[in-house]
C-alpha atoms as a PDB file:
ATOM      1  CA  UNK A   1     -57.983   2.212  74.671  1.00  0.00           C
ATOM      2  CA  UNK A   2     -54.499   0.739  74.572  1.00  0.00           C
ATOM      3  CA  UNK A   3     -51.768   2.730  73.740  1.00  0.00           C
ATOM      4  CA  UNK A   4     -48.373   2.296  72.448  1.00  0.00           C
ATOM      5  CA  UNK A   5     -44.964   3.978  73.217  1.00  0.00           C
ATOM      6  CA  UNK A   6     -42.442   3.590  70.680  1.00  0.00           C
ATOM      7  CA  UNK A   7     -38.788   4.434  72.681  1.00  0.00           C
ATOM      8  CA  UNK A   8     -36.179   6.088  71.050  1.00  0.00           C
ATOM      9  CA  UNK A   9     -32.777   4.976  71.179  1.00  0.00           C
ATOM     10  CA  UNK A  10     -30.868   7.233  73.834  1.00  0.00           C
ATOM     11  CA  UNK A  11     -28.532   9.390  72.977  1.00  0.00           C
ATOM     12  CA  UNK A  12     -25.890   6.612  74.174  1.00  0.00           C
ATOM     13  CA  UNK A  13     -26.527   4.130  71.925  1.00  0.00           C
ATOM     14  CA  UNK A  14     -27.129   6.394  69.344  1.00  0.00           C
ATOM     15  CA  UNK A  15     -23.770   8.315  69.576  1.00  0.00           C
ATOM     16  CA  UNK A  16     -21.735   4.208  70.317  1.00  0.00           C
ATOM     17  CA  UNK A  17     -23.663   2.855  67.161  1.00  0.00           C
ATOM     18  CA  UNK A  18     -22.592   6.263  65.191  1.00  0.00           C
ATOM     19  CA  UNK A  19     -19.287   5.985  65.809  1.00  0.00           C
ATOM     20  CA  UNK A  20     -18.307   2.294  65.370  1.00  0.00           C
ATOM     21  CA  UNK A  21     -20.054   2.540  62.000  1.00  0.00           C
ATOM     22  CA  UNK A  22     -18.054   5.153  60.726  1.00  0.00           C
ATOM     23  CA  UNK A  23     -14.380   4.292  62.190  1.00  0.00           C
ATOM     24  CA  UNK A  24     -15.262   0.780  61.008  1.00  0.00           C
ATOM     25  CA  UNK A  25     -15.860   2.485  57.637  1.00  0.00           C
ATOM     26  CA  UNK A  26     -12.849   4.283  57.789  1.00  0.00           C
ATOM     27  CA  UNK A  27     -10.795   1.022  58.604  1.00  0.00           C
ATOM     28  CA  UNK A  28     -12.139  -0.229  55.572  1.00  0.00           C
ATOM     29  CA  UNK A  29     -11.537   2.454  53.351  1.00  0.00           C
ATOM     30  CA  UNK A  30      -7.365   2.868  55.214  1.00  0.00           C
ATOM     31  CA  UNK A  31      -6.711  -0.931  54.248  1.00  0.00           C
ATOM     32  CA  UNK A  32      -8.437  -1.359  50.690  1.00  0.00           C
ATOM     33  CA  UNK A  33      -5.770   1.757  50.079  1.00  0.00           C
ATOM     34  CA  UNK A  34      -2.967  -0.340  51.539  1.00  0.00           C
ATOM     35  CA  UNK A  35      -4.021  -3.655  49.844  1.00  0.00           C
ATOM     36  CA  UNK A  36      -4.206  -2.084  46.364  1.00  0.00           C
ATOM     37  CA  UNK A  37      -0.517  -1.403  46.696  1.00  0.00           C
ATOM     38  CA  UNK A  38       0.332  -4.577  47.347  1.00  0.00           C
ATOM     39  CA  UNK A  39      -0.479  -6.265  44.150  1.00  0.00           C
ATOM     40  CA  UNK A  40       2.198  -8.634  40.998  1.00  0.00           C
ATOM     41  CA  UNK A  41       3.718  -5.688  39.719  1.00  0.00           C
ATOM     42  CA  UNK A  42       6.203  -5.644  36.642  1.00  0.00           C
ATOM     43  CA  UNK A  43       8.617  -2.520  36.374  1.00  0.00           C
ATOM     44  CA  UNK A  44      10.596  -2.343  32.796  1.00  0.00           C
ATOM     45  CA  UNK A  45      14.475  -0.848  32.772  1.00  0.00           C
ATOM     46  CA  UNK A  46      15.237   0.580  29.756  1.00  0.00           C
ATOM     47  CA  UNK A  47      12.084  -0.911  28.157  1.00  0.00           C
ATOM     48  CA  UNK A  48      11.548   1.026  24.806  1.00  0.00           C
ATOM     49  CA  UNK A  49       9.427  -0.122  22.118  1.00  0.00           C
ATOM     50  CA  UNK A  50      11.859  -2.017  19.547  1.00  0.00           C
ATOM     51  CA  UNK A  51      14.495  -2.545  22.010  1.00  0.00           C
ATOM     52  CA  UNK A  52      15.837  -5.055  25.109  1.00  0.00           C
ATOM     53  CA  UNK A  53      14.838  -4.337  28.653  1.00  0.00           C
ATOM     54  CA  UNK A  54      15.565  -5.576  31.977  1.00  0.00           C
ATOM     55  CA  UNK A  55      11.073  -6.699  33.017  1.00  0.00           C
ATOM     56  CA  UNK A  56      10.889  -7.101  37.337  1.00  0.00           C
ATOM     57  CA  UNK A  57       8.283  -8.350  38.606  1.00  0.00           C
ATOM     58  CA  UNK A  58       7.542  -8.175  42.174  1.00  0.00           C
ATOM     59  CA  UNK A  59       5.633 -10.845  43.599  1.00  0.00           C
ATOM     60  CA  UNK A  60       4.297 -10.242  47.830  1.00  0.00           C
ATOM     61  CA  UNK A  61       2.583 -12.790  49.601  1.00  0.00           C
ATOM     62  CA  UNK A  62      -0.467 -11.263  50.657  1.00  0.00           C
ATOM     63  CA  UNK A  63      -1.914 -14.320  52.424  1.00  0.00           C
ATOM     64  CA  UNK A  64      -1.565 -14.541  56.343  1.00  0.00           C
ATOM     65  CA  UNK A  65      -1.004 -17.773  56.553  1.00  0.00           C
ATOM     66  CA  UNK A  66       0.370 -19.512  53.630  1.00  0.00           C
ATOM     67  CA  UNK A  67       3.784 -18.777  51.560  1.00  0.00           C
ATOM     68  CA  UNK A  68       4.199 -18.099  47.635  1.00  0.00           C
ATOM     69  CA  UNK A  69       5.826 -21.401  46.345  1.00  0.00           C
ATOM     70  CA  UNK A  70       5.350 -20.450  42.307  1.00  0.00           C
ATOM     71  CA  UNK A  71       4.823 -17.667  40.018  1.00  0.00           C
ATOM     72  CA  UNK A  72       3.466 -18.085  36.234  1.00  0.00           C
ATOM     73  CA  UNK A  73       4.318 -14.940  34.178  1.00  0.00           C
ATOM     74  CA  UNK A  74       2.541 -15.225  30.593  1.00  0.00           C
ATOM     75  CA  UNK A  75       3.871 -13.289  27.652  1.00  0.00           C
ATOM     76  CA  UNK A  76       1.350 -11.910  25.234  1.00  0.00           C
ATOM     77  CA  UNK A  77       0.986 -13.908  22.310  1.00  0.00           C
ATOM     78  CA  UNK A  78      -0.803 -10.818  20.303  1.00  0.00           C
ATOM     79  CA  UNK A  79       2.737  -8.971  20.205  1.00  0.00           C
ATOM     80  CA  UNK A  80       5.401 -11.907  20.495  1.00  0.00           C
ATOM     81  CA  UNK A  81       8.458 -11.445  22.588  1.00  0.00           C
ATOM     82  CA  UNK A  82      11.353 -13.667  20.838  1.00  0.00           C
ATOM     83  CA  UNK A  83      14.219 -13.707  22.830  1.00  0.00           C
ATOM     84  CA  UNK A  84      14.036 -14.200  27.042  1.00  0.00           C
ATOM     85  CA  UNK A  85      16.592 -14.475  29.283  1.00  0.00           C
ATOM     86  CA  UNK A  86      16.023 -15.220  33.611  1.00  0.00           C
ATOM     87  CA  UNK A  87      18.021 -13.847  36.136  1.00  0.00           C
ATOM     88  CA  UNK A  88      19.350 -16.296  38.618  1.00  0.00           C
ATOM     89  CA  UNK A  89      17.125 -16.260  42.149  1.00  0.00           C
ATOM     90  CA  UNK A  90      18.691 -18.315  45.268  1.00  0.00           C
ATOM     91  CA  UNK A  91      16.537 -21.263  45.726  1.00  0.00           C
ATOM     92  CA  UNK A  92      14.037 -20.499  42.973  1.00  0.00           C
ATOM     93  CA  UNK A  93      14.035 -22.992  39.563  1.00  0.00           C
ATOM     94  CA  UNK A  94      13.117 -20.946  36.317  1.00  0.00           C
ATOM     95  CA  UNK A  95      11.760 -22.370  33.135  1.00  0.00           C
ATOM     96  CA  UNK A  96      11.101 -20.608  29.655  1.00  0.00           C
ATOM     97  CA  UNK A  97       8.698 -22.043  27.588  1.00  0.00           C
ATOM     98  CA  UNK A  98       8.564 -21.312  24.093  1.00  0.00           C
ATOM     99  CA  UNK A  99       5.338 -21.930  21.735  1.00  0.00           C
ATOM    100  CA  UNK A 100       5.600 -21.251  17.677  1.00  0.00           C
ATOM    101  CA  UNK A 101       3.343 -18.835  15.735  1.00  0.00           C
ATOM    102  CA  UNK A 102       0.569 -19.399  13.693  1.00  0.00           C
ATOM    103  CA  UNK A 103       2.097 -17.311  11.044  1.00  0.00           C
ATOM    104  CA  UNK A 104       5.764 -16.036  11.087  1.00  0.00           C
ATOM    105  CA  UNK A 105       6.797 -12.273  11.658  1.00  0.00           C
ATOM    106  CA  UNK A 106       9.465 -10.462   9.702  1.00  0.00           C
ATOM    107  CA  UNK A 107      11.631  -8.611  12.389  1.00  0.00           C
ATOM    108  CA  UNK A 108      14.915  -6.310  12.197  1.00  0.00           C
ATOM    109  CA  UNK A 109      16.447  -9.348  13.063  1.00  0.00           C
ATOM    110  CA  UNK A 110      15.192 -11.923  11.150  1.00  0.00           C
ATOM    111  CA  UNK A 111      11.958 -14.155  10.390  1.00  0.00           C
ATOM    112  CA  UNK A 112      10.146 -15.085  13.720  1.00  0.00           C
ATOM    113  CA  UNK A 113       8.734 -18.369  13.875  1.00  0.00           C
ATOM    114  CA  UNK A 114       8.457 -18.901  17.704  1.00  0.00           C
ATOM    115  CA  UNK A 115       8.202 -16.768  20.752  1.00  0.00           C
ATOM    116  CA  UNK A 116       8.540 -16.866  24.903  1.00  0.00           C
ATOM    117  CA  UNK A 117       5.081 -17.943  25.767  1.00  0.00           C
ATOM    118  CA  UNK A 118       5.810 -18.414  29.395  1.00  0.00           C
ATOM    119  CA  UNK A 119       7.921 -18.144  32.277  1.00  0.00           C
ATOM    120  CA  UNK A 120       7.928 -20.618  35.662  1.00  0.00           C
ATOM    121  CA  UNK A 121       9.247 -20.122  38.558  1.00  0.00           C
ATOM    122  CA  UNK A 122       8.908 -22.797  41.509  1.00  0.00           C
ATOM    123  CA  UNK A 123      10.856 -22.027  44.785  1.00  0.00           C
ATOM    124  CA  UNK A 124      12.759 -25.074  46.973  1.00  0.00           C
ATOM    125  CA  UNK A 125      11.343 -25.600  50.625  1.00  0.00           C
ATOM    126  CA  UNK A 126      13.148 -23.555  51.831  1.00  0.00           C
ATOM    127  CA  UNK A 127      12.977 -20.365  49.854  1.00  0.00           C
ATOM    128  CA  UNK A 128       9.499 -19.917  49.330  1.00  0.00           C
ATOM    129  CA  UNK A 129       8.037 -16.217  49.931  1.00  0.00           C
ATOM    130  CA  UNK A 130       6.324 -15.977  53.871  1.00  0.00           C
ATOM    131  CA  UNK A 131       3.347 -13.980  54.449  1.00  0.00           C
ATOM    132  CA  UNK A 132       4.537 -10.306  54.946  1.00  0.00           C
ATOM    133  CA  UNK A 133       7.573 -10.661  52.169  1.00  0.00           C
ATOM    134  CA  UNK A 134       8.125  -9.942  48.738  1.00  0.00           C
ATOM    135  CA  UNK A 135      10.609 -11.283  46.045  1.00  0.00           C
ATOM    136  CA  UNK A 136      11.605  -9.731  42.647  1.00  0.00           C
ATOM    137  CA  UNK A 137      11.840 -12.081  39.391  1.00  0.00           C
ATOM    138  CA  UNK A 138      13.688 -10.338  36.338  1.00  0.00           C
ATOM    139  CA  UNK A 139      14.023 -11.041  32.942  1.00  0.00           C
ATOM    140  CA  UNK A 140      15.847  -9.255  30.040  1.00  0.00           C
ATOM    141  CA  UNK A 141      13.419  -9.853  27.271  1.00  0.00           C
ATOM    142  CA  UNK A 142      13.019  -8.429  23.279  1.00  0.00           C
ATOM    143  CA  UNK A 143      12.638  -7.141  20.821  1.00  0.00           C
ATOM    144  CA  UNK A 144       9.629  -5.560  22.645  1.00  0.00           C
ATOM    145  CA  UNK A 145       6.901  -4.482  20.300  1.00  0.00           C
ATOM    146  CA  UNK A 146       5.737  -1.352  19.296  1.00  0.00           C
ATOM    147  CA  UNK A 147       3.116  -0.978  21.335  1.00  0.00           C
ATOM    148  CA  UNK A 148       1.713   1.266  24.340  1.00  0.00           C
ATOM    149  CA  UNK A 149       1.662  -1.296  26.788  1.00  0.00           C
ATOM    150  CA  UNK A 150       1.720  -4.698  27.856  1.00  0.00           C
ATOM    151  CA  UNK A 151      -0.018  -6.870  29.972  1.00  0.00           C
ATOM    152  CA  UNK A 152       1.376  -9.906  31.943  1.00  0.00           C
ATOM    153  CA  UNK A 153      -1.254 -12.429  33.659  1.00  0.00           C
ATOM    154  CA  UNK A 154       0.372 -13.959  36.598  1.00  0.00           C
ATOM    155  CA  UNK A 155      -0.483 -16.941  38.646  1.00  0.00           C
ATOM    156  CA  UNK A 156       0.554 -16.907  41.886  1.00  0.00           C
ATOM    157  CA  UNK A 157       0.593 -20.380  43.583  1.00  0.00           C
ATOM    158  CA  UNK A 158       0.320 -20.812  47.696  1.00  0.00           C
ATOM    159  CA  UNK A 159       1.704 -23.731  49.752  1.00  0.00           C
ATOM    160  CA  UNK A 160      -1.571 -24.399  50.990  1.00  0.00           C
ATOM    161  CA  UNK A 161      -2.873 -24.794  47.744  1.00  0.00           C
ATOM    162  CA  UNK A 162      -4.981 -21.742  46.835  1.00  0.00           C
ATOM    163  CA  UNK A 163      -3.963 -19.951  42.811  1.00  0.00           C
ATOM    164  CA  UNK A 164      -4.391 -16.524  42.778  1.00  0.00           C
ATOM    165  CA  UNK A 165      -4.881 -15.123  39.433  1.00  0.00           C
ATOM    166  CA  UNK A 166      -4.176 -11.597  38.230  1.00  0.00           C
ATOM    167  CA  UNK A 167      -5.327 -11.358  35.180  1.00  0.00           C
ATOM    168  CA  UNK A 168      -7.698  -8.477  35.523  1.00  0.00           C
ATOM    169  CA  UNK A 169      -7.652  -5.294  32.775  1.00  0.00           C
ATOM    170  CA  UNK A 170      -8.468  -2.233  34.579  1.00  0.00           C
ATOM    171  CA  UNK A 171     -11.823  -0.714  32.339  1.00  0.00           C
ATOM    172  CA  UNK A 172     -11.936   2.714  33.677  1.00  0.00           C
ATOM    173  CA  UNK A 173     -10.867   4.864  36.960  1.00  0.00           C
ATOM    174  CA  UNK A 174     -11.657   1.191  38.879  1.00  0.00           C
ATOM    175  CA  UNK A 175      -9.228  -0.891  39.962  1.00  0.00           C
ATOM    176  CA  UNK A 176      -9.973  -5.262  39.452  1.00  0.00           C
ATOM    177  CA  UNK A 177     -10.036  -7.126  42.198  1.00  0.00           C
ATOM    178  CA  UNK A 178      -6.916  -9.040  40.727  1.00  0.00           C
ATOM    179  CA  UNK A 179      -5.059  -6.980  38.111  1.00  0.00           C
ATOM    180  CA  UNK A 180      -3.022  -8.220  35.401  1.00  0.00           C
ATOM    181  CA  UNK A 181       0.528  -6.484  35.812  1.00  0.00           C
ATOM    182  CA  UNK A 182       0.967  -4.006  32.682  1.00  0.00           C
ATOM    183  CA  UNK A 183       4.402  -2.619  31.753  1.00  0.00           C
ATOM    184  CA  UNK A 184       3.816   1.162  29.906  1.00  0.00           C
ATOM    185  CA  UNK A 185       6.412   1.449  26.717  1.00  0.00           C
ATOM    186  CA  UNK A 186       7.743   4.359  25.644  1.00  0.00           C
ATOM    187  CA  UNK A 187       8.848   5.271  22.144  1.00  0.00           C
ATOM    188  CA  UNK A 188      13.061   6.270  22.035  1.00  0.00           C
ATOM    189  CA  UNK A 189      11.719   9.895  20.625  1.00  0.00           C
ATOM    190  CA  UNK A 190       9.411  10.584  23.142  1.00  0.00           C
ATOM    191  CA  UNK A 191      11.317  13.059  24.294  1.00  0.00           C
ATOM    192  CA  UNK A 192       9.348  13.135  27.924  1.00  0.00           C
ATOM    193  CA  UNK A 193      13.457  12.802  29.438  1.00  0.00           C
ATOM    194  CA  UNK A 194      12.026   9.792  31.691  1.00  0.00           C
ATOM    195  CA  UNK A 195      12.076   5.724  31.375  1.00  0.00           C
ATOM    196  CA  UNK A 196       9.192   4.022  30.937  1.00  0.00           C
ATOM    197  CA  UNK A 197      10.655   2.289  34.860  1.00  0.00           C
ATOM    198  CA  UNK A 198      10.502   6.251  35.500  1.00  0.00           C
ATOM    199  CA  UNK A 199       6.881   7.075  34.107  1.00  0.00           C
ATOM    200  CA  UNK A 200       5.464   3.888  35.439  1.00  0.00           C
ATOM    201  CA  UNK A 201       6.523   4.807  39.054  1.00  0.00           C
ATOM    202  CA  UNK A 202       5.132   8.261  38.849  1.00  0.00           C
ATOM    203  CA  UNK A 203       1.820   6.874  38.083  1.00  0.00           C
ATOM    204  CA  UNK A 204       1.579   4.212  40.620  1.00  0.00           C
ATOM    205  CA  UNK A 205       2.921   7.312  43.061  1.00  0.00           C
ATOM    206  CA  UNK A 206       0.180   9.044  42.200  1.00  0.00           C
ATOM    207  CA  UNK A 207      -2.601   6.404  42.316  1.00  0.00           C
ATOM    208  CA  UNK A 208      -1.305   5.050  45.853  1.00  0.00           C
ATOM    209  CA  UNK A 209      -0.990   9.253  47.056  1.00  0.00           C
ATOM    210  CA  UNK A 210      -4.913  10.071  45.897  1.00  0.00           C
ATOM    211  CA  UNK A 211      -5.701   6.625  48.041  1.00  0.00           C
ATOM    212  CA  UNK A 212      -3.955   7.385  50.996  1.00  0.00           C
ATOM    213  CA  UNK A 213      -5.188  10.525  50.896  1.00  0.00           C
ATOM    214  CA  UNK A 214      -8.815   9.588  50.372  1.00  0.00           C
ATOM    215  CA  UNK A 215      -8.442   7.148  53.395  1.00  0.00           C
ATOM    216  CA  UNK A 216      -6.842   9.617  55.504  1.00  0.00           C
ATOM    217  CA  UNK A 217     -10.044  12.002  55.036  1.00  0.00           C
ATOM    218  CA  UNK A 218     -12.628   8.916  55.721  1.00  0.00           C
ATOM    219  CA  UNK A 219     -10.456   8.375  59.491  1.00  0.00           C
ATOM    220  CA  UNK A 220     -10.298  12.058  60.153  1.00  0.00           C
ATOM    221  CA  UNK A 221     -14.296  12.256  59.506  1.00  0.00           C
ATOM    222  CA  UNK A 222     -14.472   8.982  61.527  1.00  0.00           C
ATOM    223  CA  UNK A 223     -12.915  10.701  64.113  1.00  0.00           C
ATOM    224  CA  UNK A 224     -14.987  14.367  63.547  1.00  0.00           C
ATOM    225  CA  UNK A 225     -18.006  11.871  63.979  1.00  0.00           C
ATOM    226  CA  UNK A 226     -16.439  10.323  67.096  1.00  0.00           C
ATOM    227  CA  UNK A 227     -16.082  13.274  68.578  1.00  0.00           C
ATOM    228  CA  UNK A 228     -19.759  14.139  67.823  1.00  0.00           C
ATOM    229  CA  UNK A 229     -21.349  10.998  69.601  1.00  0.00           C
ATOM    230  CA  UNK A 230     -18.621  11.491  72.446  1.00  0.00           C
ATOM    231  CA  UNK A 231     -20.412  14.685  73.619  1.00  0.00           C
ATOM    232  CA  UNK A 232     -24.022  13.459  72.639  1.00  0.00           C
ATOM    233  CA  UNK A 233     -23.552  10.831  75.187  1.00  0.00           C
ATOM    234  CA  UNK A 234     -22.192  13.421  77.970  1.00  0.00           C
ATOM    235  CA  UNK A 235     -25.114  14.749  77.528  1.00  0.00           C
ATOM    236  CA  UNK A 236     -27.330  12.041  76.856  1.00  0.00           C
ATOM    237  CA  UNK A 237     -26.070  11.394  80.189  1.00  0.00           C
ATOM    238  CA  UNK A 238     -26.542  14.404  82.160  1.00  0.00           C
ATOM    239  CA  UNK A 239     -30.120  14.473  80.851  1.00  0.00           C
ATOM    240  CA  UNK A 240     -30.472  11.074  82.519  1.00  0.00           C
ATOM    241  CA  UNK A 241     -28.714  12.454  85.574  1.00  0.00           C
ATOM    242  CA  UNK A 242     -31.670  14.959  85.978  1.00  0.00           C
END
């Protein structure tokens, strides 16, 4: 009769696989937090529904390697913006382009035929955005509709050739992959005593807190677990000993 021994894997291994698996985890979990922070945002200053606002949006390079030479902002066509105006960026070329309506809107101040359908900017060689930087690109743009929100798809162009498109809605809790930036408007009698820059940063605050804190837990149980195959190995190895 033949007979077969299966061997377990020793407390050693056990306790070394254990651990990498979970701090690896935890890794993970610490930089998805950081890289969902990192994202085309657009902030609004004094952005009301009806009125003019100052619209930032802040553009990082994300990539380790290559630098942001252009950024494509596109303005919804659904709820027209007519009237855009760029601030000036050192070493950065901006360009407004304008498309007409399929059927005209009757505004406050006037009959709207065309609106600001999209917004270039292309950087010189020497001012393009290197990995590990940011740059802000702001427009004062209206009348803004009278809507809840707005959404921005942005194309983000790399010297090395790669687009990078956030265009993304959110559908849920979930964030995309690549979210479209979205600027929240609020009404002039909303009474809430906050701008819509102020009620837009309280909500990102809060998203980037409940994912810090959720990676935070994930590297503290890392470590718990750590810990844990630390002393099953001590005494994986004392049994080993005797």
């Amino acid at each position: 009769m033949t007979s077969t021994t299966t061997r377990r894997p020793s407390a050693r291994r056990w306790g070394a696989r254990l651990a990498a698996g979970l701090v690896g985890g935890a890794v993970a979990v610490l930089l998805g937090a950081t890289a969902a922070s990192a994202h085309v945002h657009v902030d609004g200053e004094d952005a009301t529904r009806g009125g003019y606002g100052v619209l930032t949006f802040r553009v990082p390079t994300e990539s380790a390697t290559a630098s942001t030479t252009e950024v494509t902002v596109t303005l919804p066509a659904d709820h027209p913006i007519a009237s855009v105006s760029v601030e000036p960026v050192p070493g950065w070329t901006a360009t407004v382009t304008t498309a007409k309506l399929a059927k005209p809107i009757e505004t406050d101040d006037g009959r709207l035929t065309s609106y600001a359908s999209r917004i270039d900017w292309k950087a010189d060689a020497s001012a393009a955005i290197e990995p590990g930087e940011f740059q802000r690109f702001s427009v004062s743009a209206g009348p803004l509709p009278d809507v809840a929100s707005l959404a921005f798809p942005t194309t983000q162009r790399y010297s090395d050739g790669s687009v990078v498109e956030w265009n993304q809605l959110a559908s849920g809790s979930a964030e995309p992959e690549h979210p479209a930036p979205v600027l929240e408007l609020a009404s002039g009698d909303e009474g809430s005593g906050q701008t819509p820059t102020e009620v837009r940063t309280v909500q990102d605050t809060g998203t980037a807190t409940a994912a810090l804190a959720a990676a935070i837990i994930a590297v503290v149980a890392a470590l718990a677990a750590l810990v844990v195959a630390v002393v099953a190995l001590l005494r994986g190895k004392r049994r080993d000993a005797a």
